[in-house]
PDB file of N, CA and C in Angstrom:
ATOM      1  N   UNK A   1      48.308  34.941  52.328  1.00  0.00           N
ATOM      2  CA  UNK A   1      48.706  35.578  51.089  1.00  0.00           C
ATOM      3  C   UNK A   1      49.941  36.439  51.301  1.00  0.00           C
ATOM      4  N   UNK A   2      50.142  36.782  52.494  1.00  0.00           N
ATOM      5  CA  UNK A   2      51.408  38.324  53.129  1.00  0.00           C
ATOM      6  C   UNK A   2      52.407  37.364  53.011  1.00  0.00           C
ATOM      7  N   UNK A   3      52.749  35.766  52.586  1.00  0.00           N
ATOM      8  CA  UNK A   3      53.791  35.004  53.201  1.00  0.00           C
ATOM      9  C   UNK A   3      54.112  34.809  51.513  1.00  0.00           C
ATOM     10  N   UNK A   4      53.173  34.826  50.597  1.00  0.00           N
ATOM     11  CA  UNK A   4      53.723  34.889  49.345  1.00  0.00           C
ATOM     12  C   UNK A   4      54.175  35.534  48.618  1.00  0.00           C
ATOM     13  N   UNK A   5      53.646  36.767  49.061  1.00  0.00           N
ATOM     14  CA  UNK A   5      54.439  38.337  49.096  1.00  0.00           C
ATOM     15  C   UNK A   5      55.510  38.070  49.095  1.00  0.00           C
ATOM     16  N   UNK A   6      55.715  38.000  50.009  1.00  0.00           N
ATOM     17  CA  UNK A   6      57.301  37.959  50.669  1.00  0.00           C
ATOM     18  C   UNK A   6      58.249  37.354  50.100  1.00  0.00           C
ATOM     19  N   UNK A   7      57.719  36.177  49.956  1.00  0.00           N
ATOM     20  CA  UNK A   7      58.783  34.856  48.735  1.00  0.00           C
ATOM     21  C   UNK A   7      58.751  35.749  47.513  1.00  0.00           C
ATOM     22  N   UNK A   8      57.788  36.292  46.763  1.00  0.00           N
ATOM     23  CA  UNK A   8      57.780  36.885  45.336  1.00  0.00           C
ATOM     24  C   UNK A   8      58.969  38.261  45.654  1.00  0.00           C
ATOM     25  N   UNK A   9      58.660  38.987  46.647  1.00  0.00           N
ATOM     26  CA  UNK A   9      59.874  39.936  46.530  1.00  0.00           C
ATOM     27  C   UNK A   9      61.035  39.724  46.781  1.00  0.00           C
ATOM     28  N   UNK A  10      61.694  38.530  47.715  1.00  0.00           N
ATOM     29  CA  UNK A  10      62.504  37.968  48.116  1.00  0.00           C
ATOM     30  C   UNK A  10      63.036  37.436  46.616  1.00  0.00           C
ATOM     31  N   UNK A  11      62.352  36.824  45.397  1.00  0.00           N
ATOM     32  CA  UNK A  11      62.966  36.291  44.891  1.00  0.00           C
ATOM     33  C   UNK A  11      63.202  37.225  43.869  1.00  0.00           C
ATOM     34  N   UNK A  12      62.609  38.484  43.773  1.00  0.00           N
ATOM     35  CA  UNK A  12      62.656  39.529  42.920  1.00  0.00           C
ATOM     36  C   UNK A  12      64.196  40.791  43.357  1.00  0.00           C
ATOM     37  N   UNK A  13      64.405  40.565  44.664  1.00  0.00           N
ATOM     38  CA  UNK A  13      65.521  40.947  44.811  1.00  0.00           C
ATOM     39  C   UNK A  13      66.870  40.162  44.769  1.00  0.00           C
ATOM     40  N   UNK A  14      66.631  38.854  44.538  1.00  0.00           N
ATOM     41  CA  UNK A  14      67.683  37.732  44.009  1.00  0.00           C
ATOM     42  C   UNK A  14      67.686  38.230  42.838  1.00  0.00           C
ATOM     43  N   UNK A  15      67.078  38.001  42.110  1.00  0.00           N
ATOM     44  CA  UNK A  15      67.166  37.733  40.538  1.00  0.00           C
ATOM     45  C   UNK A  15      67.954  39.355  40.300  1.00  0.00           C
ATOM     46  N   UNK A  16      67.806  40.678  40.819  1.00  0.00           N
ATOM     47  CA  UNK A  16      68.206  41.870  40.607  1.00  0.00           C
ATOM     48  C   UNK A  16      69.694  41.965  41.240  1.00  0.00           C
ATOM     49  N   UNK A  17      69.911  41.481  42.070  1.00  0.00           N
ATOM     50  CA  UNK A  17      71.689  40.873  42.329  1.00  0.00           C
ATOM     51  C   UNK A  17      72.120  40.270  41.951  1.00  0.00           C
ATOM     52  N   UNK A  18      71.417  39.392  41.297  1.00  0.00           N
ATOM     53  CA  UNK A  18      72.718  38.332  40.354  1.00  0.00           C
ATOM     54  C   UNK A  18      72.715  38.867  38.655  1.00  0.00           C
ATOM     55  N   UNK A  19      72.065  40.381  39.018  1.00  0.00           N
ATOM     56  CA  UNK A  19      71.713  40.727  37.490  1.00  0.00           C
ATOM     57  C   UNK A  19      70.996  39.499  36.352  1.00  0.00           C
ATOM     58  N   UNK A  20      69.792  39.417  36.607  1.00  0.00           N
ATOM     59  CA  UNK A  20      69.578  38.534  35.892  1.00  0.00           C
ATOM     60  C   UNK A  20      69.181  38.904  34.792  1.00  0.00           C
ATOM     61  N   UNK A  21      68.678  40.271  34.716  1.00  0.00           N
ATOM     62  CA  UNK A  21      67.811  41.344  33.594  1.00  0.00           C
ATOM     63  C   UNK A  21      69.187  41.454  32.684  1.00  0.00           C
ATOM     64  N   UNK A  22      70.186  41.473  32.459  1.00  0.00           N
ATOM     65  CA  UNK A  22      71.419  41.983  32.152  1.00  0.00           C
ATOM     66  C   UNK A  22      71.662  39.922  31.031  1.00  0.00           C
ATOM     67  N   UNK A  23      71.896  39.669  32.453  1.00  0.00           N
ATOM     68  CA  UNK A  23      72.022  38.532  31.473  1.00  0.00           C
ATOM     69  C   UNK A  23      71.209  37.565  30.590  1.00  0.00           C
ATOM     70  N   UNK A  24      69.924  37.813  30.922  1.00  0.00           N
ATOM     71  CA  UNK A  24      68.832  37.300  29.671  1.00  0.00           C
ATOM     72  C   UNK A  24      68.788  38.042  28.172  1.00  0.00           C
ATOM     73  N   UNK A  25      69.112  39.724  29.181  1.00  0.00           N
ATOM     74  CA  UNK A  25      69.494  40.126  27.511  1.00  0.00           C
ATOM     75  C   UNK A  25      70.691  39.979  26.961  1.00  0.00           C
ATOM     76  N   UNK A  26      71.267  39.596  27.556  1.00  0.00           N
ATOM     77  CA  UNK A  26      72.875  38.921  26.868  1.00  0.00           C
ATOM     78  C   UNK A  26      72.892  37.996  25.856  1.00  0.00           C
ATOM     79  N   UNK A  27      72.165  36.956  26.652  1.00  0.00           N
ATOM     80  CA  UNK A  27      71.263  35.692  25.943  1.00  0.00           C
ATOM     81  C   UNK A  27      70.788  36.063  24.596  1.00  0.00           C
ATOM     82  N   UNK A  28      69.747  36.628  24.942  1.00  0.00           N
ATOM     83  CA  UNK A  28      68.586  37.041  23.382  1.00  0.00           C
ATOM     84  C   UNK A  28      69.676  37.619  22.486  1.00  0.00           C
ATOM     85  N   UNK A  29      70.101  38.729  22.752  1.00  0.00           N
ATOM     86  CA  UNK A  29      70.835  39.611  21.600  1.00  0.00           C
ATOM     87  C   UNK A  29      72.164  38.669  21.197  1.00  0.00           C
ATOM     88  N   UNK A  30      72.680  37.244  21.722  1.00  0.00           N
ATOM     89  CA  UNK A  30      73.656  36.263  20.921  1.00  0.00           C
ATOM     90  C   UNK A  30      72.933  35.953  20.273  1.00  0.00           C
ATOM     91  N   UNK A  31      71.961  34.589  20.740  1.00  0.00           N
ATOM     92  CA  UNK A  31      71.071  34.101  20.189  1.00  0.00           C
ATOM     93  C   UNK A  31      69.968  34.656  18.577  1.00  0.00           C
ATOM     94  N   UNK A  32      69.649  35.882  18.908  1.00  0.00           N
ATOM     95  CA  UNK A  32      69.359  36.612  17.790  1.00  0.00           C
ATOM     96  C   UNK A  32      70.777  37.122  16.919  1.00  0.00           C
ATOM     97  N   UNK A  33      71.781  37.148  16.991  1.00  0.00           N
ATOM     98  CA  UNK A  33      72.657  37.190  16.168  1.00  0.00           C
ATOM     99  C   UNK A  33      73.101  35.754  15.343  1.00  0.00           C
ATOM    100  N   UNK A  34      73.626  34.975  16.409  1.00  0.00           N
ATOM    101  CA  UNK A  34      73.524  33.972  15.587  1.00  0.00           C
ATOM    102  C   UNK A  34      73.071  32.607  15.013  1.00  0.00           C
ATOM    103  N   UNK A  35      71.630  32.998  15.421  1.00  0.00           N
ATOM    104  CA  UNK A  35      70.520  32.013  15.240  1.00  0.00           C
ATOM    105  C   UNK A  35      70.546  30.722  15.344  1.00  0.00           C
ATOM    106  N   UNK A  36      70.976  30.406  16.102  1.00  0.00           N
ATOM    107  CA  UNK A  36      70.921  28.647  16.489  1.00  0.00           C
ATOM    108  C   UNK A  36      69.517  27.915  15.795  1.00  0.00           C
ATOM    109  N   UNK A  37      69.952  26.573  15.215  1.00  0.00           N
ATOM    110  CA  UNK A  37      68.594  25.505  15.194  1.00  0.00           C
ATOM    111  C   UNK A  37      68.511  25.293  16.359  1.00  0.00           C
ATOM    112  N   UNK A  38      68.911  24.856  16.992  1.00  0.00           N
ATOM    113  CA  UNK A  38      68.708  24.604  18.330  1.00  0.00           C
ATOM    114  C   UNK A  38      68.760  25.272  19.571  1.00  0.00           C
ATOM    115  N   UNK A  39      67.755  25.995  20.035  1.00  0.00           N
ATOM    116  CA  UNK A  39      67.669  27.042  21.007  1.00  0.00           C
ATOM    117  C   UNK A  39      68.458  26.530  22.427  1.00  0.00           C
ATOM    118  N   UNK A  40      68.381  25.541  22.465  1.00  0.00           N
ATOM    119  CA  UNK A  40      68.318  25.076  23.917  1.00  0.00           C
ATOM    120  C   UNK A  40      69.549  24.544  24.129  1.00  0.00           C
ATOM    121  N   UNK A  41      70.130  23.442  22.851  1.00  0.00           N
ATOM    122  CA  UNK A  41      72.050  23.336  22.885  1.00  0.00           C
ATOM    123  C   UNK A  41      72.347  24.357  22.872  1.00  0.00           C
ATOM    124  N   UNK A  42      72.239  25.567  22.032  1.00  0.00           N
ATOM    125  CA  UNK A  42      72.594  26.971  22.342  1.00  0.00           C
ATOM    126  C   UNK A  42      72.865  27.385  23.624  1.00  0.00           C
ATOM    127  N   UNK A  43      72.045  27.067  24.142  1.00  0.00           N
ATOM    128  CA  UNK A  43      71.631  28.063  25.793  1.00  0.00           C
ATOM    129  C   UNK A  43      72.383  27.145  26.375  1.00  0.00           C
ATOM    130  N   UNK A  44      72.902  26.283  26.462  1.00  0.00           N
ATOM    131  CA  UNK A  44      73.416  25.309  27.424  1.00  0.00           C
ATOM    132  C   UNK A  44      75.082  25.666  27.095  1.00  0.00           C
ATOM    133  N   UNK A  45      74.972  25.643  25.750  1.00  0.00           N
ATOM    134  CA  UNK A  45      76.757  25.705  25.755  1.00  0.00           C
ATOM    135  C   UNK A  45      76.970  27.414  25.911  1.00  0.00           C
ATOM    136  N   UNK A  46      75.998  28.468  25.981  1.00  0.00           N
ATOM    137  CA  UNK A  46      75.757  30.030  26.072  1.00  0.00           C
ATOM    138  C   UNK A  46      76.471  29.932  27.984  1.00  0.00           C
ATOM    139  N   UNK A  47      75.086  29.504  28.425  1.00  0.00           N
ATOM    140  CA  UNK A  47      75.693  29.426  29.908  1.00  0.00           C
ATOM    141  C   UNK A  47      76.826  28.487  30.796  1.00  0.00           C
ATOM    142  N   UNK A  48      77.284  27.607  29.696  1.00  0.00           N
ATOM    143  CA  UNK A  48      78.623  26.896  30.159  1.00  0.00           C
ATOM    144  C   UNK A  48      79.586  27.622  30.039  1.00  0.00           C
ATOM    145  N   UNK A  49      79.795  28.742  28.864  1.00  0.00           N
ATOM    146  CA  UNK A  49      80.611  29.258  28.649  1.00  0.00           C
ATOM    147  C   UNK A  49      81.036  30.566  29.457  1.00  0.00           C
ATOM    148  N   UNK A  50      79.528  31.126  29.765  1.00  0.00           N
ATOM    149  CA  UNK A  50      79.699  32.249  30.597  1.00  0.00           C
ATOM    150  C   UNK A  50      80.149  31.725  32.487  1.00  0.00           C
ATOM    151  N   UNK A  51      79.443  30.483  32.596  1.00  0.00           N
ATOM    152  CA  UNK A  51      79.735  29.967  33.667  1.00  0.00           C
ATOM    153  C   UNK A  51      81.169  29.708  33.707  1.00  0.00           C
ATOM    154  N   UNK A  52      82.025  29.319  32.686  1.00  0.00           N
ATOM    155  CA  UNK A  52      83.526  28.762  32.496  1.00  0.00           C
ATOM    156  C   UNK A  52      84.209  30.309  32.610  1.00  0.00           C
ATOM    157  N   UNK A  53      83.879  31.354  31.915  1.00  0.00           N
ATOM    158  CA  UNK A  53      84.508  32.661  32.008  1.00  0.00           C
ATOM    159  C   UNK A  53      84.284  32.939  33.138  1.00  0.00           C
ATOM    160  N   UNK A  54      83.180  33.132  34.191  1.00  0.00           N
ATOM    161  CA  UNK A  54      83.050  33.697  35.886  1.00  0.00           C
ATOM    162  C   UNK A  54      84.088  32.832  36.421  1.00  0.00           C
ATOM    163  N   UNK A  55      84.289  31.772  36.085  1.00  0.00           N
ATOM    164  CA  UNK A  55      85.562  31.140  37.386  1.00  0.00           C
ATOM    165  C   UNK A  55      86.414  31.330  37.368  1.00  0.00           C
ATOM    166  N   UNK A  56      86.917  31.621  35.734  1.00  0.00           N
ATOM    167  CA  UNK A  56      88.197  32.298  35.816  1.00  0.00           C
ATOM    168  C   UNK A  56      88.922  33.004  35.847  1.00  0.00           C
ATOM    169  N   UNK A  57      87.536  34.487  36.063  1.00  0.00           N
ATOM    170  CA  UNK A  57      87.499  35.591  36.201  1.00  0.00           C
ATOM    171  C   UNK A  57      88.092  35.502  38.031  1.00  0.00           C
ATOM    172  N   UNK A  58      87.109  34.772  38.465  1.00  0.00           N
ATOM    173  CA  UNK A  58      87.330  34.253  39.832  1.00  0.00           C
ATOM    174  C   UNK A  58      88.831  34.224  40.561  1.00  0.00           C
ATOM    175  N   UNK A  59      88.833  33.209  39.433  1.00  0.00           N
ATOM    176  CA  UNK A  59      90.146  32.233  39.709  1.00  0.00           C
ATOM    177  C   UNK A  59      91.468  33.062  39.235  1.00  0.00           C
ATOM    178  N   UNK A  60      91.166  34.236  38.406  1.00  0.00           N
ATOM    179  CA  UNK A  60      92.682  35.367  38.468  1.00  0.00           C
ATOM    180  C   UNK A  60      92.321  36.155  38.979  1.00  0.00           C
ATOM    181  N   UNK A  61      91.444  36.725  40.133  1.00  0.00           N
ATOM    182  CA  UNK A  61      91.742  37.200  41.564  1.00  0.00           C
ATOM    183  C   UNK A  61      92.265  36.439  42.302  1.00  0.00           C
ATOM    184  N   UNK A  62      91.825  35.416  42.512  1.00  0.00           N
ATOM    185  CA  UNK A  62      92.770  34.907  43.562  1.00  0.00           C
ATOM    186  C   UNK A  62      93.874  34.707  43.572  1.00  0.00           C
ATOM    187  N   UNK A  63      94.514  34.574  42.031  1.00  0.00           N
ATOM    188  CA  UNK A  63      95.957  34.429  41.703  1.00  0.00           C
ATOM    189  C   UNK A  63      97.124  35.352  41.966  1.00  0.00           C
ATOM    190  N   UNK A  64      98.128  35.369  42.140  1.00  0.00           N
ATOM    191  CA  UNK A  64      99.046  36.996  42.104  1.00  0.00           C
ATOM    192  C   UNK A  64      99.116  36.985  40.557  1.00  0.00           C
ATOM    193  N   UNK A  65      99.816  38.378  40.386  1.00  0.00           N
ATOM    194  CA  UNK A  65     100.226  38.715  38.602  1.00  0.00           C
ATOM    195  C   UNK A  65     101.474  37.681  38.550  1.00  0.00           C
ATOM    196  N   UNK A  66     102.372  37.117  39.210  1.00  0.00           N
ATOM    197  CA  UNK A  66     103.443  36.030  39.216  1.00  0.00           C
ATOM    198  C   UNK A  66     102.823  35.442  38.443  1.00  0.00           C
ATOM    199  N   UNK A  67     102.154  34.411  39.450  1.00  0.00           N
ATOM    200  CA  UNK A  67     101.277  33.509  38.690  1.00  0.00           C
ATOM    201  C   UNK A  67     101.037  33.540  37.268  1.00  0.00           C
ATOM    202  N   UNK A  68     100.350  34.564  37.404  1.00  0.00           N
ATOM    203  CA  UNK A  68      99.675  34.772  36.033  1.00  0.00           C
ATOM    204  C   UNK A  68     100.717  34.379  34.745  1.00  0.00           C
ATOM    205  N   UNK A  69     101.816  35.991  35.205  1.00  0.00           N
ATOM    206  CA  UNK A  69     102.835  35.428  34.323  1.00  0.00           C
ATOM    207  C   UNK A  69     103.527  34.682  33.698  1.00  0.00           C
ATOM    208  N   UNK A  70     103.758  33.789  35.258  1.00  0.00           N
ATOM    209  CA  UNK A  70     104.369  32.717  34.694  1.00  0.00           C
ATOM    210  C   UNK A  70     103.795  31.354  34.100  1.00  0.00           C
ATOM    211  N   UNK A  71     102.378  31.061  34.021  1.00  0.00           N
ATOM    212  CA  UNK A  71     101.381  30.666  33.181  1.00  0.00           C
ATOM    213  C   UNK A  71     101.520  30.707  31.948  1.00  0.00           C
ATOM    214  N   UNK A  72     101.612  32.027  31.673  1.00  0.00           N
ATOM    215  CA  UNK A  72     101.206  32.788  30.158  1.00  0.00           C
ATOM    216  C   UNK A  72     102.494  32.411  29.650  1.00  0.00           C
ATOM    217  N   UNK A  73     103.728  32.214  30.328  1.00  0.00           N
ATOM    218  CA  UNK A  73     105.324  31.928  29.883  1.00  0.00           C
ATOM    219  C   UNK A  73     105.028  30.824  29.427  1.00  0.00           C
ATOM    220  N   UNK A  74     104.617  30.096  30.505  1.00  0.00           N
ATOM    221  CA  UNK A  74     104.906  28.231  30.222  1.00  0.00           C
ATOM    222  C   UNK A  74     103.745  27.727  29.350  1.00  0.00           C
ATOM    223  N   UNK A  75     102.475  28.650  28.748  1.00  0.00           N
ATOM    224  CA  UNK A  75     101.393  28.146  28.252  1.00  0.00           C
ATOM    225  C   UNK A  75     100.968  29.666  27.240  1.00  0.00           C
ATOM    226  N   UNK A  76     101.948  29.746  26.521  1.00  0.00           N
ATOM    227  CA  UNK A  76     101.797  31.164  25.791  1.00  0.00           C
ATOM    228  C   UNK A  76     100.073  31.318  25.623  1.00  0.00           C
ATOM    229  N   UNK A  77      99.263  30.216  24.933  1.00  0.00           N
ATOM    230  CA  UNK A  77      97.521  30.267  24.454  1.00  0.00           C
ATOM    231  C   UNK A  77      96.921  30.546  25.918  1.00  0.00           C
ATOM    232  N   UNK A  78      97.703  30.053  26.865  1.00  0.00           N
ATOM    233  CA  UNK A  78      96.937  30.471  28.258  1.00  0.00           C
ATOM    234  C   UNK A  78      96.334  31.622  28.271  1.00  0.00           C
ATOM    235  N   UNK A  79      97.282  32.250  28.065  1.00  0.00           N
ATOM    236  CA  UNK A  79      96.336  34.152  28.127  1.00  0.00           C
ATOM    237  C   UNK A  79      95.455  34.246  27.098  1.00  0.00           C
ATOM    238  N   UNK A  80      95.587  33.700  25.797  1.00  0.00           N
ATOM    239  CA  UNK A  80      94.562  34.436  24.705  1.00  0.00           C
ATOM    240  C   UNK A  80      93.093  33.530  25.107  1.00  0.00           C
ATOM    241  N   UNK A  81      92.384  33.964  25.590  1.00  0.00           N
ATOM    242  CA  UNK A  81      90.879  33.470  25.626  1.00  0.00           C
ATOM    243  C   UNK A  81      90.245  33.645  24.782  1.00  0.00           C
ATOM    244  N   UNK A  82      90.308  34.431  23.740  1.00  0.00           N
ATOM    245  CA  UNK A  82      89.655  34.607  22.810  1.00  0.00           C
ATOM    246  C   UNK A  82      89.482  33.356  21.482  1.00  0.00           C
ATOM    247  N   UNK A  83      90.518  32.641  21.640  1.00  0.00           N
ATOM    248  CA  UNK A  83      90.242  31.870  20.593  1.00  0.00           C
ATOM    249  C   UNK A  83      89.462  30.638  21.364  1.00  0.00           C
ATOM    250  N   UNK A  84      89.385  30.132  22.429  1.00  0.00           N
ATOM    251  CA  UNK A  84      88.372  29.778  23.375  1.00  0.00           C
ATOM    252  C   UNK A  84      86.890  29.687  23.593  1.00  0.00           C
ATOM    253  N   UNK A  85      86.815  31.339  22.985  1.00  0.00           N
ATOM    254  CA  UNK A  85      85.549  32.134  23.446  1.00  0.00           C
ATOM    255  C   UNK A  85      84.582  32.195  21.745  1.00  0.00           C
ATOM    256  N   UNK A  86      84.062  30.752  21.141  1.00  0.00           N
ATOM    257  CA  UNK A  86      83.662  30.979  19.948  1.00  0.00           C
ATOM    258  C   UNK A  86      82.401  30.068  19.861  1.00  0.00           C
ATOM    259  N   UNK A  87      81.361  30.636  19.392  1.00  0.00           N
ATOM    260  CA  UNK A  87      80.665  30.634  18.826  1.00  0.00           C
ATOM    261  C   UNK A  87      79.908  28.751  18.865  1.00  0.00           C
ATOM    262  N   UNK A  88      79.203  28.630  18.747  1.00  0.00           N
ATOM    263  CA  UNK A  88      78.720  27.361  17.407  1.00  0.00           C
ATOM    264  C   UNK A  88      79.101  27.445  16.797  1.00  0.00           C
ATOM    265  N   UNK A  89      78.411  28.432  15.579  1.00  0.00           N
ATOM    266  CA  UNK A  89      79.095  28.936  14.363  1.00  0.00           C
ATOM    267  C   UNK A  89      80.269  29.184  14.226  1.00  0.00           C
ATOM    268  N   UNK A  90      81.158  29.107  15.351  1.00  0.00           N
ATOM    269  CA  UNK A  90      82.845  29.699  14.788  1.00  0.00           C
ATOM    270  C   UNK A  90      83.030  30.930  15.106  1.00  0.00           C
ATOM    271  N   UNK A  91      82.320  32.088  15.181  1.00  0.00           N
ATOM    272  CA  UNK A  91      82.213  33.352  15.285  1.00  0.00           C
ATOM    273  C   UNK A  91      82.478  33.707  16.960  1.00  0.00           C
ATOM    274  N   UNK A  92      83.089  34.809  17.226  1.00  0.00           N
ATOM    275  CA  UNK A  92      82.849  35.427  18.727  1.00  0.00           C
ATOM    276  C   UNK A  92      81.774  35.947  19.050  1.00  0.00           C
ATOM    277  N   UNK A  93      81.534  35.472  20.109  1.00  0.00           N
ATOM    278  CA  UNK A  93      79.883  36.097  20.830  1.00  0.00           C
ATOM    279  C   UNK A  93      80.310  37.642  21.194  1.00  0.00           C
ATOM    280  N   UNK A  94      79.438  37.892  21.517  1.00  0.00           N
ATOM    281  CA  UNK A  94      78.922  39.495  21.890  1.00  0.00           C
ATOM    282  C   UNK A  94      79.305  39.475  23.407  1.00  0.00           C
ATOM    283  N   UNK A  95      78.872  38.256  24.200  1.00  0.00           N
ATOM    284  CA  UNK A  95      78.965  38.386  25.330  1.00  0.00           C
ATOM    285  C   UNK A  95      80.933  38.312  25.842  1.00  0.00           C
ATOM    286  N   UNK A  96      81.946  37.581  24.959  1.00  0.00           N
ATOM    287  CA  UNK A  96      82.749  37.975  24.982  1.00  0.00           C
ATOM    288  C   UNK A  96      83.685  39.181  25.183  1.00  0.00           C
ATOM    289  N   UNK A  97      82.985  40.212  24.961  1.00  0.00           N
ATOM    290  CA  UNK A  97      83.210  41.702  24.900  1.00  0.00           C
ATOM    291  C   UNK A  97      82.073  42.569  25.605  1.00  0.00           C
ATOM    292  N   UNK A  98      82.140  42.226  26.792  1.00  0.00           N
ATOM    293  CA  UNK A  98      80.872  42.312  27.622  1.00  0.00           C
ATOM    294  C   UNK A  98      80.671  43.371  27.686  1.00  0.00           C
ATOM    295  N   UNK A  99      81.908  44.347  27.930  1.00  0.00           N
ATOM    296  CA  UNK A  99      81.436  45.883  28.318  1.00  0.00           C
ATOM    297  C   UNK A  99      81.278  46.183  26.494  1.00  0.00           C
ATOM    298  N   UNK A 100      81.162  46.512  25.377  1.00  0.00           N
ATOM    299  CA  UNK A 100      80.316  46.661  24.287  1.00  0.00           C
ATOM    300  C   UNK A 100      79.015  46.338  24.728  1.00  0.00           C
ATOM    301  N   UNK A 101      78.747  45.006  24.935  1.00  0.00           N
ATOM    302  CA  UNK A 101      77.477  44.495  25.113  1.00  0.00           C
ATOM    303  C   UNK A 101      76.325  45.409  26.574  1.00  0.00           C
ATOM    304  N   UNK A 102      77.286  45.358  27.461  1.00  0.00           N
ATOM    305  CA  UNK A 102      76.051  45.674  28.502  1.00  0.00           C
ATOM    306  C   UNK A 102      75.572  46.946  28.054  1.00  0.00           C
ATOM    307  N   UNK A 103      76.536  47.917  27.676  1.00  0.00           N
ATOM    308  CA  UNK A 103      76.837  49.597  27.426  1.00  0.00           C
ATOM    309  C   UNK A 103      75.461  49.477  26.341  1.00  0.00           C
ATOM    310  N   UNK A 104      75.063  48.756  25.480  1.00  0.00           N
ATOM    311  CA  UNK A 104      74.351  48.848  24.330  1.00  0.00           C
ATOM    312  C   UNK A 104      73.103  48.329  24.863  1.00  0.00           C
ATOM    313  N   UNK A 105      73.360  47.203  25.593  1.00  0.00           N
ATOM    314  CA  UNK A 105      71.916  46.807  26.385  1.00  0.00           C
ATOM    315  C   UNK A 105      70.568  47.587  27.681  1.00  0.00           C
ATOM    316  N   UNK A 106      71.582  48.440  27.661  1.00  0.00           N
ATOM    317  CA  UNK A 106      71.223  49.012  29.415  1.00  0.00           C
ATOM    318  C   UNK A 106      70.436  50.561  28.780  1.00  0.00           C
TER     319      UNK A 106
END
Protein backbone atom coordinates (compact mmCIF):
# COMPACT_ATOMS: atom_id res chain seq x y z
CA UNK A 1 0.00 0.00 0.00
CA UNK A 2 3.37 2.58 1.02
CA UNK A 3 4.19 2.09 -2.96
CA UNK A 4 0.77 3.65 -3.84
CA UNK A 5 1.27 6.34 -1.61
CA UNK A 6 3.96 7.32 -3.24
CA UNK A 7 2.62 7.24 -6.95
CA UNK A 8 -0.60 9.30 -5.51
CA UNK A 9 1.78 12.03 -4.08
CA UNK A 10 4.19 11.87 -6.81
CA UNK A 11 1.40 12.56 -9.09
CA UNK A 12 -0.11 15.19 -6.80
CA UNK A 13 3.05 17.13 -6.95
CA UNK A 14 3.02 16.94 -10.90
CA UNK A 15 -0.26 18.11 -11.35
CA UNK A 16 0.75 21.29 -8.70
CA UNK A 17 3.79 22.24 -11.14
CA UNK A 18 2.27 22.22 -14.16
CA UNK A 19 -0.45 24.27 -12.32
CA UNK A 20 -3.10 22.21 -13.13
CA UNK A 21 -5.63 23.76 -10.40
CA UNK A 22 -5.11 27.16 -12.31
CA UNK A 23 -5.80 25.75 -15.51
CA UNK A 24 -9.02 23.67 -15.01
CA UNK A 25 -10.28 26.77 -13.64
CA UNK A 26 -9.38 28.55 -16.70
CA UNK A 27 -11.31 25.91 -18.49
CA UNK A 28 -14.67 26.08 -16.42
CA UNK A 29 -14.88 29.92 -16.10
CA UNK A 30 -14.51 30.03 -20.52
CA UNK A 31 -16.61 27.31 -20.86
CA UNK A 32 -19.24 28.76 -18.41
CA UNK A 33 -19.03 32.00 -20.23
CA UNK A 34 -19.49 30.86 -23.39
CA UNK A 35 -21.43 27.83 -23.24
CA UNK A 36 -20.52 25.49 -25.84
CA UNK A 37 -23.10 22.59 -27.23
CA UNK A 38 -20.41 20.75 -27.32
CA UNK A 39 -18.29 20.39 -24.23
CA UNK A 40 -15.65 18.35 -25.52
CA UNK A 41 -14.99 20.20 -29.28
CA UNK A 42 -14.80 23.02 -26.87
CA UNK A 43 -12.12 21.55 -24.71
CA UNK A 44 -10.15 20.34 -27.56
CA UNK A 45 -9.99 23.52 -29.55
CA UNK A 46 -9.70 25.36 -25.51
CA UNK A 47 -6.45 23.28 -25.12
CA UNK A 48 -5.13 23.56 -28.76
CA UNK A 49 -5.24 26.98 -28.39
CA UNK A 50 -3.64 27.36 -25.10
CA UNK A 51 -1.19 24.65 -26.25
CA UNK A 52 -0.56 26.93 -29.65
CA UNK A 53 -0.09 30.17 -27.28
CA UNK A 54 2.73 28.16 -24.78
CA UNK A 55 4.94 27.60 -27.92
CA UNK A 56 4.95 30.73 -28.89
CA UNK A 57 5.32 32.12 -25.82
CA UNK A 58 8.26 29.61 -25.99
CA UNK A 59 9.26 30.29 -29.24
CA UNK A 60 9.72 34.42 -28.53
CA UNK A 61 12.19 33.57 -25.88
CA UNK A 62 14.17 31.98 -27.84
CA UNK A 63 14.00 34.60 -30.48
CA UNK A 64 16.09 38.04 -30.18
CA UNK A 65 13.78 41.40 -30.28
CA UNK A 66 15.54 41.61 -34.12
CA UNK A 67 13.77 38.87 -34.95
CA UNK A 68 10.83 39.74 -33.60
CA UNK A 69 10.90 42.97 -35.30
CA UNK A 70 11.65 42.16 -38.23
CA UNK A 71 8.69 39.59 -38.42
CA UNK A 72 6.20 42.09 -37.31
CA UNK A 73 7.81 44.40 -40.45
CA UNK A 74 7.50 41.72 -43.03
CA UNK A 75 4.11 40.20 -41.47
CA UNK A 76 2.48 43.39 -39.87
CA UNK A 77 -0.81 40.59 -38.37
CA UNK A 78 2.26 38.68 -37.05
CA UNK A 79 2.27 40.59 -33.84
CA UNK A 80 -1.52 41.08 -33.32
CA UNK A 81 -2.57 37.65 -31.73
CA UNK A 82 -5.48 38.77 -30.74
CA UNK A 83 -7.45 38.44 -33.70
CA UNK A 84 -6.13 34.72 -33.65
CA UNK A 85 -7.14 34.26 -30.14
CA UNK A 86 -11.22 33.83 -30.70
CA UNK A 87 -13.65 32.13 -29.47
CA UNK A 88 -16.18 29.46 -31.20
CA UNK A 89 -18.49 31.99 -30.84
CA UNK A 90 -16.26 34.75 -32.34
CA UNK A 91 -15.72 36.35 -29.00
CA UNK A 92 -12.18 36.54 -27.01
CA UNK A 93 -11.66 34.08 -24.30
CA UNK A 94 -10.81 35.06 -20.85
CA UNK A 95 -7.91 32.92 -21.00
CA UNK A 96 -6.47 35.32 -23.60
CA UNK A 97 -5.91 37.94 -20.97
CA UNK A 98 -4.57 35.58 -18.54
CA UNK A 99 -3.30 37.84 -15.92
CA UNK A 100 -7.26 39.32 -15.53
CA UNK A 101 -8.12 35.76 -15.39
CA UNK A 102 -5.70 34.07 -12.91
CA UNK A 103 -5.84 37.46 -10.53
CA UNK A 104 -9.80 36.70 -10.33
CA UNK A 105 -9.38 32.95 -10.07
CA UNK A 106 -6.82 32.52 -7.28
Amino acid sequence: MNQYHEIIEADKAYLEEVGMRNILQQFVADAMESRPGNVYVYMITWATKIQASSISLLKGIEHSNEEEDATAKTHPDASDHSEHDTRLDGSSPSWAHSSKRTSSVE
